[in-house]
C-alpha atoms as a PDB file:
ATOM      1  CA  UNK A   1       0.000   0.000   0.000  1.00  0.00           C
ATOM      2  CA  UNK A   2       2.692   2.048   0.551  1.00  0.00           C
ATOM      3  CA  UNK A   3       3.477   2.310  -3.032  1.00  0.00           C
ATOM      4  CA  UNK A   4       0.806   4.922  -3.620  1.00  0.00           C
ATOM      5  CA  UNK A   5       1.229   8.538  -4.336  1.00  0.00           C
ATOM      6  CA  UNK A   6      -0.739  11.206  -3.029  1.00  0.00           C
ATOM      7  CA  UNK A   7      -2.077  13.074  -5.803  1.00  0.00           C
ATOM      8  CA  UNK A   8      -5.107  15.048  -6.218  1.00  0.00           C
ATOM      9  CA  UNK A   9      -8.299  13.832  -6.588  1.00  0.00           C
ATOM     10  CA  UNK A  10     -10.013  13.361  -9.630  1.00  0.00           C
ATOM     11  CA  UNK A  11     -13.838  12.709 -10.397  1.00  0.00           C
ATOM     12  CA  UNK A  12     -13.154   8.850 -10.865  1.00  0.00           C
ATOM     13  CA  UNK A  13     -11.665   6.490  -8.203  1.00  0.00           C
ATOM     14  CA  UNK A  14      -8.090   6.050  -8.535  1.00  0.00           C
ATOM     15  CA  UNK A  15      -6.711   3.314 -10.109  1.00  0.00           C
ATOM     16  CA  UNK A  16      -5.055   0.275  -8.748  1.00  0.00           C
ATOM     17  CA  UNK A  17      -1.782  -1.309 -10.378  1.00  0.00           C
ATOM     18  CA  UNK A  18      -2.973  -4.128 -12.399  1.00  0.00           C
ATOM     19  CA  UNK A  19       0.772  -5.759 -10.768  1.00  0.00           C
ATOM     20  CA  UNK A  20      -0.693  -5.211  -6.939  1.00  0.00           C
ATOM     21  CA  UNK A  21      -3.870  -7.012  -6.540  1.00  0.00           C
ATOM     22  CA  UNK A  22      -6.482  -6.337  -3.671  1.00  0.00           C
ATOM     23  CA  UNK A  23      -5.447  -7.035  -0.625  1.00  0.00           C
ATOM     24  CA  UNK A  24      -8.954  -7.488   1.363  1.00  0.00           C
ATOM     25  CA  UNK A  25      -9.285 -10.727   0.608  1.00  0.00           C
ATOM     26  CA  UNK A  26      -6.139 -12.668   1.587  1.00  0.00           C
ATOM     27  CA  UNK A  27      -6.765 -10.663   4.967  1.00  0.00           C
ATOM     28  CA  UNK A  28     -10.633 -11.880   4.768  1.00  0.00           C
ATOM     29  CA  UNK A  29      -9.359 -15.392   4.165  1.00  0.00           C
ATOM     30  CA  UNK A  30      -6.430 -15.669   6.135  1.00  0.00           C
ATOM     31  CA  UNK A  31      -7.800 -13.838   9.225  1.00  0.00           C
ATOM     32  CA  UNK A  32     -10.920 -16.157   9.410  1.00  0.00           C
ATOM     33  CA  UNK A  33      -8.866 -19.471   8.923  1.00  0.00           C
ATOM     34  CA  UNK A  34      -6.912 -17.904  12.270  1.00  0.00           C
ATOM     35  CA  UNK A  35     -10.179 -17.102  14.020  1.00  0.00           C
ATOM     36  CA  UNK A  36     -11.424 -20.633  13.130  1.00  0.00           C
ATOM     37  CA  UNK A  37      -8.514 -22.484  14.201  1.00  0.00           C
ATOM     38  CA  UNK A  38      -8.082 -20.760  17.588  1.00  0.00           C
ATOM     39  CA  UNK A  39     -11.683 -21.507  18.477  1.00  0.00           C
ATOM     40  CA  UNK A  40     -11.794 -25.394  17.243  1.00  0.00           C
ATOM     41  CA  UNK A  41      -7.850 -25.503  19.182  1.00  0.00           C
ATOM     42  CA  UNK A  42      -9.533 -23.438  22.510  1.00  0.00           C
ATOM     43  CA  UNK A  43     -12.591 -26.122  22.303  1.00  0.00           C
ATOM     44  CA  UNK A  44     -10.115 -28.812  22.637  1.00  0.00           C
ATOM     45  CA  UNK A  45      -7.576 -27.584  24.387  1.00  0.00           C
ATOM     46  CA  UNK A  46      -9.599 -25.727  27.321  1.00  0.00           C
ATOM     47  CA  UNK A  47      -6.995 -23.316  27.448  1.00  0.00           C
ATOM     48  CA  UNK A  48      -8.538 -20.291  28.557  1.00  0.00           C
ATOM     49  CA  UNK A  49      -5.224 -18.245  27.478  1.00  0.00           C
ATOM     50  CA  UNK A  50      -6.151 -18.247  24.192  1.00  0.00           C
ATOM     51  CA  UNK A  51      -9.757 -16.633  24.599  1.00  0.00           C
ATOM     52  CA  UNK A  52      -8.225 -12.909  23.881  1.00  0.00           C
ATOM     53  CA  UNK A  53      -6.721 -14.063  20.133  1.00  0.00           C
ATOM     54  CA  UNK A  54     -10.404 -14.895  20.073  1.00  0.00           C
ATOM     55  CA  UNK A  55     -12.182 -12.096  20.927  1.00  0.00           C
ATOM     56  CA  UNK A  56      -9.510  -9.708  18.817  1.00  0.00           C
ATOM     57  CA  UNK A  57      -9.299 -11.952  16.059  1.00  0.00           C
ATOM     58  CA  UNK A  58     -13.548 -11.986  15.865  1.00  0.00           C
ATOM     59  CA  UNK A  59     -14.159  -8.657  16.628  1.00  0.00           C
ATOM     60  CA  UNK A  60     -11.665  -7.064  14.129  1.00  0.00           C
ATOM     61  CA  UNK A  61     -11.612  -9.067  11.172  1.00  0.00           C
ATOM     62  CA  UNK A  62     -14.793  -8.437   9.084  1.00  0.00           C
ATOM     63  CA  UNK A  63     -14.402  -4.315  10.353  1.00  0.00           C
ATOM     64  CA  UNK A  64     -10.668  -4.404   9.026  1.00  0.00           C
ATOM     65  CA  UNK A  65     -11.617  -5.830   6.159  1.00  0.00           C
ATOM     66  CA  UNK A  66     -14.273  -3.222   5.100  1.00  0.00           C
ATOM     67  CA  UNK A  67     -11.613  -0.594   5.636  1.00  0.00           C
ATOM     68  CA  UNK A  68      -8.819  -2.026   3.468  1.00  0.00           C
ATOM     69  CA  UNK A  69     -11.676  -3.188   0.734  1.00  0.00           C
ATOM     70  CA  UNK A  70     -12.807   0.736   0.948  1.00  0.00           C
ATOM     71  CA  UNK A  71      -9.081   1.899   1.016  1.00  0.00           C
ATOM     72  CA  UNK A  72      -8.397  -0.160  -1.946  1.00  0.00           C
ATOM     73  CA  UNK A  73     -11.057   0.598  -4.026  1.00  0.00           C
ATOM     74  CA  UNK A  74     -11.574   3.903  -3.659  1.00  0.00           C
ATOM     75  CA  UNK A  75      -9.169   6.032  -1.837  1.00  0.00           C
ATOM     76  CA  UNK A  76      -5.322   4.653  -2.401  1.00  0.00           C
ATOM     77  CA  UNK A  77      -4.485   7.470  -3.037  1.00  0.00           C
ATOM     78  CA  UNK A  78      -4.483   8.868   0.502  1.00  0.00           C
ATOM     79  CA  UNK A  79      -1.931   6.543   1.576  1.00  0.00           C
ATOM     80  CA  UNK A  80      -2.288   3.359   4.670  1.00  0.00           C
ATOM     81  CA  UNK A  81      -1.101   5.333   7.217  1.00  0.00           C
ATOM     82  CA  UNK A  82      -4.313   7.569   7.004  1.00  0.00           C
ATOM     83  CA  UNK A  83      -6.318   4.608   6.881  1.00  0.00           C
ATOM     84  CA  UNK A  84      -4.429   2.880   9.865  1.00  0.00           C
ATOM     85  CA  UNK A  85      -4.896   6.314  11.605  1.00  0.00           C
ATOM     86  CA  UNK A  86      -8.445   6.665  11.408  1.00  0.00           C
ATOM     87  CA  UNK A  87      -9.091   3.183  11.969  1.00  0.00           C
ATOM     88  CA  UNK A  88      -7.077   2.573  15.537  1.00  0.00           C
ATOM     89  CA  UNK A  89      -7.242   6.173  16.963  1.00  0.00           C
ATOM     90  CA  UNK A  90     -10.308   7.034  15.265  1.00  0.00           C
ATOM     91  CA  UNK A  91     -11.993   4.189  17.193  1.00  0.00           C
ATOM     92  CA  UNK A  92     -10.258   4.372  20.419  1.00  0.00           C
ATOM     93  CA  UNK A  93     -11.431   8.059  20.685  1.00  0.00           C
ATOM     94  CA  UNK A  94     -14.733   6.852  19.598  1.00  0.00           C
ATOM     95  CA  UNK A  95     -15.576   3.906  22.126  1.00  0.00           C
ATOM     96  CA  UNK A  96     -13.700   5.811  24.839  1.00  0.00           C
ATOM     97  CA  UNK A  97     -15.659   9.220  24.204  1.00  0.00           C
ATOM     98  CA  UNK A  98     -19.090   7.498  23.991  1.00  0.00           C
ATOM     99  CA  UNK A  99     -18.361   5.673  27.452  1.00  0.00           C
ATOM    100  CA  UNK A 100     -17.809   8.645  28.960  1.00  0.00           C
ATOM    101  CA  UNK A 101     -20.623  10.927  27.400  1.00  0.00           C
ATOM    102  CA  UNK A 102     -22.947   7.624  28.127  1.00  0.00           C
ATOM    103  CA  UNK A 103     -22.211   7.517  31.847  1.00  0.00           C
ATOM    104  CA  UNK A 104     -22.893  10.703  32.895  1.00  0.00           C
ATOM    105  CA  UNK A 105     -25.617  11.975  30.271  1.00  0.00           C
ATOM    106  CA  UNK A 106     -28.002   8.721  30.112  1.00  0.00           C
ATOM    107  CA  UNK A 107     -29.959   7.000  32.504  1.00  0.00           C
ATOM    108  CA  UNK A 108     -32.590   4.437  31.762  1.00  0.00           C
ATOM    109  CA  UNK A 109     -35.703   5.567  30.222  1.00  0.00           C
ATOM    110  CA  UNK A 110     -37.809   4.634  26.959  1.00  0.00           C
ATOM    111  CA  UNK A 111     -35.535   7.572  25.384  1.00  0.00           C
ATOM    112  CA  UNK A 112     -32.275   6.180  26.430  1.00  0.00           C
ATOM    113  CA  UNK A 113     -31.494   4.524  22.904  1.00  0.00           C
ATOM    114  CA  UNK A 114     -31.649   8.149  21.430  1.00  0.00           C
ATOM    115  CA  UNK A 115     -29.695   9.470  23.166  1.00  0.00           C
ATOM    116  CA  UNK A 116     -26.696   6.757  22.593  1.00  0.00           C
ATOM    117  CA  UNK A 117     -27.491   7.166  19.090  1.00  0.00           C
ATOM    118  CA  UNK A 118     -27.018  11.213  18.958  1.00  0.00           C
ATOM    119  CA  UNK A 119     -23.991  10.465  20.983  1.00  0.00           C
ATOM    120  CA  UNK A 120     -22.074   7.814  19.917  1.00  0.00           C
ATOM    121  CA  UNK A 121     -22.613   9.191  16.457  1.00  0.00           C
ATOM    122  CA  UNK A 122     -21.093  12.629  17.809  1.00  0.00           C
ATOM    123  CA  UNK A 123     -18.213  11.235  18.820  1.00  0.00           C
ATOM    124  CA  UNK A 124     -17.552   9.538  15.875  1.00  0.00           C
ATOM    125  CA  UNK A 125     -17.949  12.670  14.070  1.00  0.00           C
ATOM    126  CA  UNK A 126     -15.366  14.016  16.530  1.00  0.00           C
ATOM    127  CA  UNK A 127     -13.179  11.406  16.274  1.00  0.00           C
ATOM    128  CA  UNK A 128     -13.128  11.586  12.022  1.00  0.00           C
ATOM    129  CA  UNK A 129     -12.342  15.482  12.233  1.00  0.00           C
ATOM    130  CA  UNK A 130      -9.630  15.026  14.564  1.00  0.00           C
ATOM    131  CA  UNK A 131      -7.588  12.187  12.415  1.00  0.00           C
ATOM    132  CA  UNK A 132      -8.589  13.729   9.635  1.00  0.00           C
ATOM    133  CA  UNK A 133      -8.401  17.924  10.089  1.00  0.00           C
ATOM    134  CA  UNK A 134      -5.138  17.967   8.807  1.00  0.00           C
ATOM    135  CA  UNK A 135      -5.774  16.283   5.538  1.00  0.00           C
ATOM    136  CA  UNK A 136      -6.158  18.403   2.606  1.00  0.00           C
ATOM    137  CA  UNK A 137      -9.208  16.839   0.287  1.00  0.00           C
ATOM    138  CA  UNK A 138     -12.672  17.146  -0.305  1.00  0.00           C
ATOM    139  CA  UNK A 139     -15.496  15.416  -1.831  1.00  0.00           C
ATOM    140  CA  UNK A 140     -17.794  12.643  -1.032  1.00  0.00           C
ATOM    141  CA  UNK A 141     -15.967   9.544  -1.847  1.00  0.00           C
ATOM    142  CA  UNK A 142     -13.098  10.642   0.625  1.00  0.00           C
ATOM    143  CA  UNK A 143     -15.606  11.042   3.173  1.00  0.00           C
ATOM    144  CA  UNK A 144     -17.241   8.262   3.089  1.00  0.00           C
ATOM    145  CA  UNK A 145     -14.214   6.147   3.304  1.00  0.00           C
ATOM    146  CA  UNK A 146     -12.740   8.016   6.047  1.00  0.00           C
ATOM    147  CA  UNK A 147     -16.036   7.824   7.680  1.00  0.00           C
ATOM    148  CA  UNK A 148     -16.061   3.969   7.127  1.00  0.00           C
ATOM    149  CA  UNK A 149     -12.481   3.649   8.489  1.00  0.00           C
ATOM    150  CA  UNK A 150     -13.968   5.826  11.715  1.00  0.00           C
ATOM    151  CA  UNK A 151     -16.988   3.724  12.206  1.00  0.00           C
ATOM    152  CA  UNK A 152     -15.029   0.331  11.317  1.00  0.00           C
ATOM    153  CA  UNK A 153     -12.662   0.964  14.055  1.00  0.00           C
ATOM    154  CA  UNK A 154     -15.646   1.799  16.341  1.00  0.00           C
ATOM    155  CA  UNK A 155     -17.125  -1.246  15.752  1.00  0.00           C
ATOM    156  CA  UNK A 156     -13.940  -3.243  16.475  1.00  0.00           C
ATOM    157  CA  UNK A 157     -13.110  -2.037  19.496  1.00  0.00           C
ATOM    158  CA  UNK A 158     -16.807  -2.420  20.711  1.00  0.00           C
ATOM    159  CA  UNK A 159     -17.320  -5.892  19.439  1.00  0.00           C
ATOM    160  CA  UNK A 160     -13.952  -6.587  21.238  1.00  0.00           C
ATOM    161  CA  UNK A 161     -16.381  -5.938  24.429  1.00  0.00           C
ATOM    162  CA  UNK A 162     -18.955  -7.372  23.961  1.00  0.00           C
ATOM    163  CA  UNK A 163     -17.141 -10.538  23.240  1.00  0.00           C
ATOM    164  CA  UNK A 164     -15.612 -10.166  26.299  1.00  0.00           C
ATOM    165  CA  UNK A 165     -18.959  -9.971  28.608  1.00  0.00           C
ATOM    166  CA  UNK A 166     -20.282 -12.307  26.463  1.00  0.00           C
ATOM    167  CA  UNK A 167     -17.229 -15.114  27.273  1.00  0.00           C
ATOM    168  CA  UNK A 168     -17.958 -14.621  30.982  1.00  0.00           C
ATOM    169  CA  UNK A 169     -21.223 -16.688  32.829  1.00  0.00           C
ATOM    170  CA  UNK A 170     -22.035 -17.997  35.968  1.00  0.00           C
ATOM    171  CA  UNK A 171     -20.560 -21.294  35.232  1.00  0.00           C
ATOM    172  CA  UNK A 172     -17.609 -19.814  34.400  1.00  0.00           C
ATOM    173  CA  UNK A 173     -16.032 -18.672  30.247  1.00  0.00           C
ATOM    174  CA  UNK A 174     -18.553 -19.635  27.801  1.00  0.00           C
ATOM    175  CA  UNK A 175     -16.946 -20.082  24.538  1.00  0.00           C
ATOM    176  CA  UNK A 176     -20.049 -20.692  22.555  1.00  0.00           C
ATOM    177  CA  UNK A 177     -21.939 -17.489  23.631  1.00  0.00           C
ATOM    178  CA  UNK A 178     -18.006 -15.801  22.410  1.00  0.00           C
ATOM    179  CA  UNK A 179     -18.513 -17.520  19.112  1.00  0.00           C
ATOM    180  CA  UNK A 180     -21.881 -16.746  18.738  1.00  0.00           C
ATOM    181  CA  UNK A 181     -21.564 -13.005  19.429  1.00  0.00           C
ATOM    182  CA  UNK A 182     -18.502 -12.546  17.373  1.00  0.00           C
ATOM    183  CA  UNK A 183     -20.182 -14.170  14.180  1.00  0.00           C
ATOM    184  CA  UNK A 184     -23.848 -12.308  14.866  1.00  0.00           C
ATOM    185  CA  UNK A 185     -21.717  -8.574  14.988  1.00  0.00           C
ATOM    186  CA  UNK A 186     -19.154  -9.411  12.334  1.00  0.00           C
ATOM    187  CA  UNK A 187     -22.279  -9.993  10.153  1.00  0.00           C
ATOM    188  CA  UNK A 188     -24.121  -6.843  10.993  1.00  0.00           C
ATOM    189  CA  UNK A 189     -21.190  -4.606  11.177  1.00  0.00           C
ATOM    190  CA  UNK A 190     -20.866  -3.308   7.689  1.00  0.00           C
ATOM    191  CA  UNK A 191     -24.796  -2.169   8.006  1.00  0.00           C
ATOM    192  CA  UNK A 192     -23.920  -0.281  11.442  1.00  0.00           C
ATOM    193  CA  UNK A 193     -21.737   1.799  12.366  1.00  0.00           C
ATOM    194  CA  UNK A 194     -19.474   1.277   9.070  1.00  0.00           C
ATOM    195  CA  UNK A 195     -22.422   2.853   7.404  1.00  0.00           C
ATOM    196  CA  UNK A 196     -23.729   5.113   9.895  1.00  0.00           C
ATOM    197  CA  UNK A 197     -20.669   6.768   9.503  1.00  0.00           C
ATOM    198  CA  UNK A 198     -19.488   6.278   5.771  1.00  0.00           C
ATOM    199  CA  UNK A 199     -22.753   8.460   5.452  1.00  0.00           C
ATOM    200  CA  UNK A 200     -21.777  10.973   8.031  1.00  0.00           C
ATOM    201  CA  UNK A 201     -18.249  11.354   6.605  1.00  0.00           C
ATOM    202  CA  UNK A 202     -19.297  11.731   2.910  1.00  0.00           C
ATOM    203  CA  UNK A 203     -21.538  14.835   3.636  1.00  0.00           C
ATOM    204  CA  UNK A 204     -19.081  16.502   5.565  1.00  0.00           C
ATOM    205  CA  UNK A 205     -16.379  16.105   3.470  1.00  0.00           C
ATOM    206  CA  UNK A 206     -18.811  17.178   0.846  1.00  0.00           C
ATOM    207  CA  UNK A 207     -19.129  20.330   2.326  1.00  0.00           C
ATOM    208  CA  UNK A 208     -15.714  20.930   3.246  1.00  0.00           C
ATOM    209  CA  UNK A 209     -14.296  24.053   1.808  1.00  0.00           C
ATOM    210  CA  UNK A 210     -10.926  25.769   1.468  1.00  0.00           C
ATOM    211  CA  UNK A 211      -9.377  23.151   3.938  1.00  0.00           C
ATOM    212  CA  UNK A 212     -11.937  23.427   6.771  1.00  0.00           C
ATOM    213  CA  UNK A 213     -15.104  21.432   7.697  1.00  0.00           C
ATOM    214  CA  UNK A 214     -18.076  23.551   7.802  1.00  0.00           C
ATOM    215  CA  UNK A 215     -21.215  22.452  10.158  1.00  0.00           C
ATOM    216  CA  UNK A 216     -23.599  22.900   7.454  1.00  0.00           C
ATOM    217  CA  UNK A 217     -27.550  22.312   7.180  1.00  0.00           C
ATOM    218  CA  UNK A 218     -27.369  19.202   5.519  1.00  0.00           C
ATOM    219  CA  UNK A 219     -24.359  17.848   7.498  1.00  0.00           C
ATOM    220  CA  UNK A 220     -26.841  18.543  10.962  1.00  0.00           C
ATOM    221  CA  UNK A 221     -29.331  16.641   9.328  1.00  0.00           C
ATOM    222  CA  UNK A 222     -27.384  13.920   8.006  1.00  0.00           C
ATOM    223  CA  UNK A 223     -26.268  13.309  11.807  1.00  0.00           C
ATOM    224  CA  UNK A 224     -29.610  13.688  13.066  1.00  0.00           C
ATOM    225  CA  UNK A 225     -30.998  11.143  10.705  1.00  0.00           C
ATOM    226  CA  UNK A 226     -27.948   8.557  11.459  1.00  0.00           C
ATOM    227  CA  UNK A 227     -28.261   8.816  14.903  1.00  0.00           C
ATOM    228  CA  UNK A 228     -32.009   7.822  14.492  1.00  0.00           C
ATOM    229  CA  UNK A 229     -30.738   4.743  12.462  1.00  0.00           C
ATOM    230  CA  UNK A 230     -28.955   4.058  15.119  1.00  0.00           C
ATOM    231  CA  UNK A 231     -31.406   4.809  18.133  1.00  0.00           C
ATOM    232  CA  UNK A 232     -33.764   2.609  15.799  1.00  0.00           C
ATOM    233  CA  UNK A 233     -31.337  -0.179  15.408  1.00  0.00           C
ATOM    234  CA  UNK A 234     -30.260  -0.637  19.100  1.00  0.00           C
ATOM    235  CA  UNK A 235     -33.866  -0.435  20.221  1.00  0.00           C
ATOM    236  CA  UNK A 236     -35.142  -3.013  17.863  1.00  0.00           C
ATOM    237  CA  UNK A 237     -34.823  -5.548  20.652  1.00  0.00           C
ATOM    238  CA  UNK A 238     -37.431  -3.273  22.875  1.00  0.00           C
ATOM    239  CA  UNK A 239     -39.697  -2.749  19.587  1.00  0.00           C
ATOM    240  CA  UNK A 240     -40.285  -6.216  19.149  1.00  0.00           C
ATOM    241  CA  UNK A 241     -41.303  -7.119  22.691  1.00  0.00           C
ATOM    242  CA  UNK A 242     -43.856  -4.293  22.110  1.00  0.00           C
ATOM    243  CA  UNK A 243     -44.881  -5.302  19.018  1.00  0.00           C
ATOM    244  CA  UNK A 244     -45.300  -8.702  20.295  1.00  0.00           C
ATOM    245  CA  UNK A 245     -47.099  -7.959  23.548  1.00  0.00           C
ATOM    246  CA  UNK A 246     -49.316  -5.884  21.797  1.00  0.00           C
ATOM    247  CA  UNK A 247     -50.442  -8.650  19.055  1.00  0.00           C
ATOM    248  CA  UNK A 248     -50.558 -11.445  20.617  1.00  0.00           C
ATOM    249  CA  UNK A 249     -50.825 -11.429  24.446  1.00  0.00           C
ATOM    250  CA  UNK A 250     -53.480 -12.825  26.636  1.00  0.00           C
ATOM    251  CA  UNK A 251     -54.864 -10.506  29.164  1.00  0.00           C
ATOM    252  CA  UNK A 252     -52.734 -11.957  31.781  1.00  0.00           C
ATOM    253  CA  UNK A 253     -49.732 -11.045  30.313  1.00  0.00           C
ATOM    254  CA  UNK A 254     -50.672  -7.500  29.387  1.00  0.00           C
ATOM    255  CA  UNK A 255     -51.597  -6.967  32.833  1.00  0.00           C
ATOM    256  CA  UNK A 256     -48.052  -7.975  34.142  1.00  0.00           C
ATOM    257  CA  UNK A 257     -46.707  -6.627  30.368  1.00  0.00           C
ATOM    258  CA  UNK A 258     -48.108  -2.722  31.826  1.00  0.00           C
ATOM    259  CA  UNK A 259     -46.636  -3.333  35.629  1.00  0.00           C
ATOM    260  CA  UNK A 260     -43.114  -3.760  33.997  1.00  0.00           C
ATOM    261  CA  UNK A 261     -42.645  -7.325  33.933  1.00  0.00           C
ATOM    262  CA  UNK A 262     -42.076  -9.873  30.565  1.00  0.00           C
ATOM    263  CA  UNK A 263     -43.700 -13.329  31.194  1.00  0.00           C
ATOM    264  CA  UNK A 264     -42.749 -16.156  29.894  1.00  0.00           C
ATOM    265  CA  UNK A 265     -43.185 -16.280  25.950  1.00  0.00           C
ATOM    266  CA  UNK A 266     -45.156 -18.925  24.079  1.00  0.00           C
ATOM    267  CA  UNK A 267     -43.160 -20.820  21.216  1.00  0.00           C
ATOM    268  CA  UNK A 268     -44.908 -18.656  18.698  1.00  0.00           C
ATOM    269  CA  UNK A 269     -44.349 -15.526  20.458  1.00  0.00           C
ATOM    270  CA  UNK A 270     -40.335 -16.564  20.005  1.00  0.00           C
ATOM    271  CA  UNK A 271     -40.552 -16.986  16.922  1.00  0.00           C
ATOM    272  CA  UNK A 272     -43.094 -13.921  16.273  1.00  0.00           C
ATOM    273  CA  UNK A 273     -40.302 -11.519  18.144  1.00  0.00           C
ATOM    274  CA  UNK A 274     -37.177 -12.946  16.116  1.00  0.00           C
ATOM    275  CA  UNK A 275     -39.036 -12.339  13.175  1.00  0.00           C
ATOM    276  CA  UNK A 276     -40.105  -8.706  14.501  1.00  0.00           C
ATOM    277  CA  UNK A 277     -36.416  -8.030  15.478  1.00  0.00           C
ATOM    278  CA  UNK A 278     -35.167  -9.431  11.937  1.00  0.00           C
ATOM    279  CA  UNK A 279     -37.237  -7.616   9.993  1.00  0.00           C
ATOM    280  CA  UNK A 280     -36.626  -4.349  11.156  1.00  0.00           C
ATOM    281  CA  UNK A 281     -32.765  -4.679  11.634  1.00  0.00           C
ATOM    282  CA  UNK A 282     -33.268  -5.335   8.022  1.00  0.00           C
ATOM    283  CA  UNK A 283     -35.667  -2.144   7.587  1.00  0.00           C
ATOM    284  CA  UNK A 284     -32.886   0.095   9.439  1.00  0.00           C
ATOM    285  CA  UNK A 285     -29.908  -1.583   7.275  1.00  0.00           C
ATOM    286  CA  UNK A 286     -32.009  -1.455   3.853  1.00  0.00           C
ATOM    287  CA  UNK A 287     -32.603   2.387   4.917  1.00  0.00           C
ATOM    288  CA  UNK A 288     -29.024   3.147   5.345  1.00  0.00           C
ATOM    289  CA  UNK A 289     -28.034   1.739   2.030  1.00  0.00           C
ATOM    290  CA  UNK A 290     -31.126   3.308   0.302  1.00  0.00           C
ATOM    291  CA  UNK A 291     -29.501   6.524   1.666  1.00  0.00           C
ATOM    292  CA  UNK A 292     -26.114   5.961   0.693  1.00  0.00           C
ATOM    293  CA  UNK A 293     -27.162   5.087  -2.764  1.00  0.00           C
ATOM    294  CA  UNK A 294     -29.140   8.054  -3.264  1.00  0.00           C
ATOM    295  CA  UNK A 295     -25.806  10.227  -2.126  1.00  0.00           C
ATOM    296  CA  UNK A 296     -23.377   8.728  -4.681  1.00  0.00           C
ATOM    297  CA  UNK A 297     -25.829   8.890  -7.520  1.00  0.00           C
ATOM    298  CA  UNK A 298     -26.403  12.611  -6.822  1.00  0.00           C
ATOM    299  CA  UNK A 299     -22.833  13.386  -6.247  1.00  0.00           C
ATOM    300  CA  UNK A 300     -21.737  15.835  -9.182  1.00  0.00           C
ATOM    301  CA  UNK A 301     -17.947  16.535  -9.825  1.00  0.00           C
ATOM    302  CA  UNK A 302     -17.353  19.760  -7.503  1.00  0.00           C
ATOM    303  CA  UNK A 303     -15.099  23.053  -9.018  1.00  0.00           C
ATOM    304  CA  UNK A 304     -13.692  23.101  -6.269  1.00  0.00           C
ATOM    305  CA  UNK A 305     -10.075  21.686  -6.039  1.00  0.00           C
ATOM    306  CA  UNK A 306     -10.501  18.384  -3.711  1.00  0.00           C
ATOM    307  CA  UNK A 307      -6.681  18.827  -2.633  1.00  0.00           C
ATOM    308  CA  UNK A 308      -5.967  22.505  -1.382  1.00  0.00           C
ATOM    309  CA  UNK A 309      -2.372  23.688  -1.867  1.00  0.00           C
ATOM    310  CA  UNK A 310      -0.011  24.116   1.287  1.00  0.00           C
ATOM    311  CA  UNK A 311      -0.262  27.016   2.817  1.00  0.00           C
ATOM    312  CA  UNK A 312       2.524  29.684   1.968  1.00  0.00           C
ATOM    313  CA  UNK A 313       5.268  30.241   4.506  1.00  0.00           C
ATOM    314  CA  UNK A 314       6.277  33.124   5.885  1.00  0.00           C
ATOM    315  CA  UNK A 315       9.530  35.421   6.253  1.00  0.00           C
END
């Protein structure tokens, strides 16, 4: 990767050296075939020292892999170590930000998911304009894959978290619920917080100007509507326990529904609130993509420079 330039941007993606093939897959490949054969040897093994090559290998691989697929394809020419940046310190600030902001600011309450959404997104925001303030382009496509980078790095870290609460139960480290979470949020990644803030990213650095980010109408918006993705997304969970309380519940369980408490589902209310939950995690991820489609097809080569000259020295 390192053999890339840094020119200035033009309209169309740059182009990758027919000699130097893509690079995402070998690390797709080869980091799964890892992940795989450190679970199957910690299953037989029981060696418990092995469970954190789990949870990093799990938790980073499919978010990693977006980056350096998005890095590849459309922004080589900003060079790894941007990506890299973005990616580890990007995140860090992210996850560490948004556990902060989340303890103080939030407290339980049928609003709580909005407010992680308008704040984790925030600090994602933060987090791209601080790795990236010193980089001189513009334009959508450079956005949203600096946004991705942000978000997949986010996600990492997180998953890396979850994983670990997941591994530990009563009766002690529970591989299988490690296993289990790792595959569920390496599959949904890509349609959270990669997009959430690939979106983000490409509207600000759409309306970046003369070097400097500019909090514009449609940038506000654009993080108002991803943090209600996102509020939408974590709360899905809730929205089907509603959903199926409300459409299928005897009398006896509304009654103890309305003093607080979930009884005991029927069979078909499982499977009524997994297909609830499915569906709209699907709704939220088909919205996102909807979005992000309609913002490349209306992007229109800018004027404007995308990669402002240094500025002059003086004395």
């Amino acid at each position: 990767m390192s053999g890339y330039r840094h020119t200035p941007r033009t309209s169309a993606p740059p182009a990758r050296s027919a000699a130097r093939p893509a690079q995402w897959p070998r690390i797709f490949l080869v980091g799964a075939l890892l992940w795989i054969a450190t679970v199957a040897v910690t299953f037989l093994t029981g060696n418990s020292n092995l469970v954190p090559t789990v949870v990093l290998l799990g938790s980073f691989l499919v978010p990693a892999t977006v980056a350096v697929w998005a890095y590849e394809r459309y922004a080589a020419d900003l060079g790894a170590d941007r990506i890299f940046a973005c990616f580890g310190i990007g995140g860090v600030i992210g996850v560490l930000g948004a556990s902060v902001l989340e303890t103080y600011l939030l407290s339980p309450s049928v609003w709580m998911y909005v407010g992680v959404g308008l704040i984790e997104e925030a600090v994602k925001l933060g987090a791209l304009i601080m790795v990236s303030r010193r980089l001189r382009v513009s334009g959508l496509r450079y956005g949203l894959v600096l946004g991705a980078t942000v978000g997949a790095g986010f996600a990492a870290f997180e998953s890396a978290g979850y994983a670990f609460n997941a591994v530990l139960s009563i009766q002690g480290l529970s591989l299988r619920n490690l296993v289990e979470t790792e595959i569920l949020r390496g599959v949904l990644a890509p349609v959270g917080h990669i997009l959430w803030t690939a979106i983000l990213g490409g509207v600000l650095f759409r309306e970046r100007r003369a070097g400097r980010f500019r909090f514009t109408t449609p940038v506000a918006l654009t993080y108002l509507g991803v943090a209600l993705l996102h509020a939408l997304w974590d709360s899905m969970s809730g929205i089907a326990v509603w959903l199926v309380a409300k459409t299928t519940a005897a009398d006896w369980q509304r009654a103890l529904f309305d003093l607080g408490h979930i009884p005991a589902p029927t069979g078909e209310q499982a499977h009524l609130y997994t297909l609830y939950d499915t569906a709209g995690l699907v709704a939220v991820s088909l919205g996102g993509l909807l979005w992000l489609r309609l913002l490349v097809r209306g992007e229109r080569p800018s004027p404007i420079p995308a990669q402002y000259p240094a500025a002059p020295t003086r004395g």
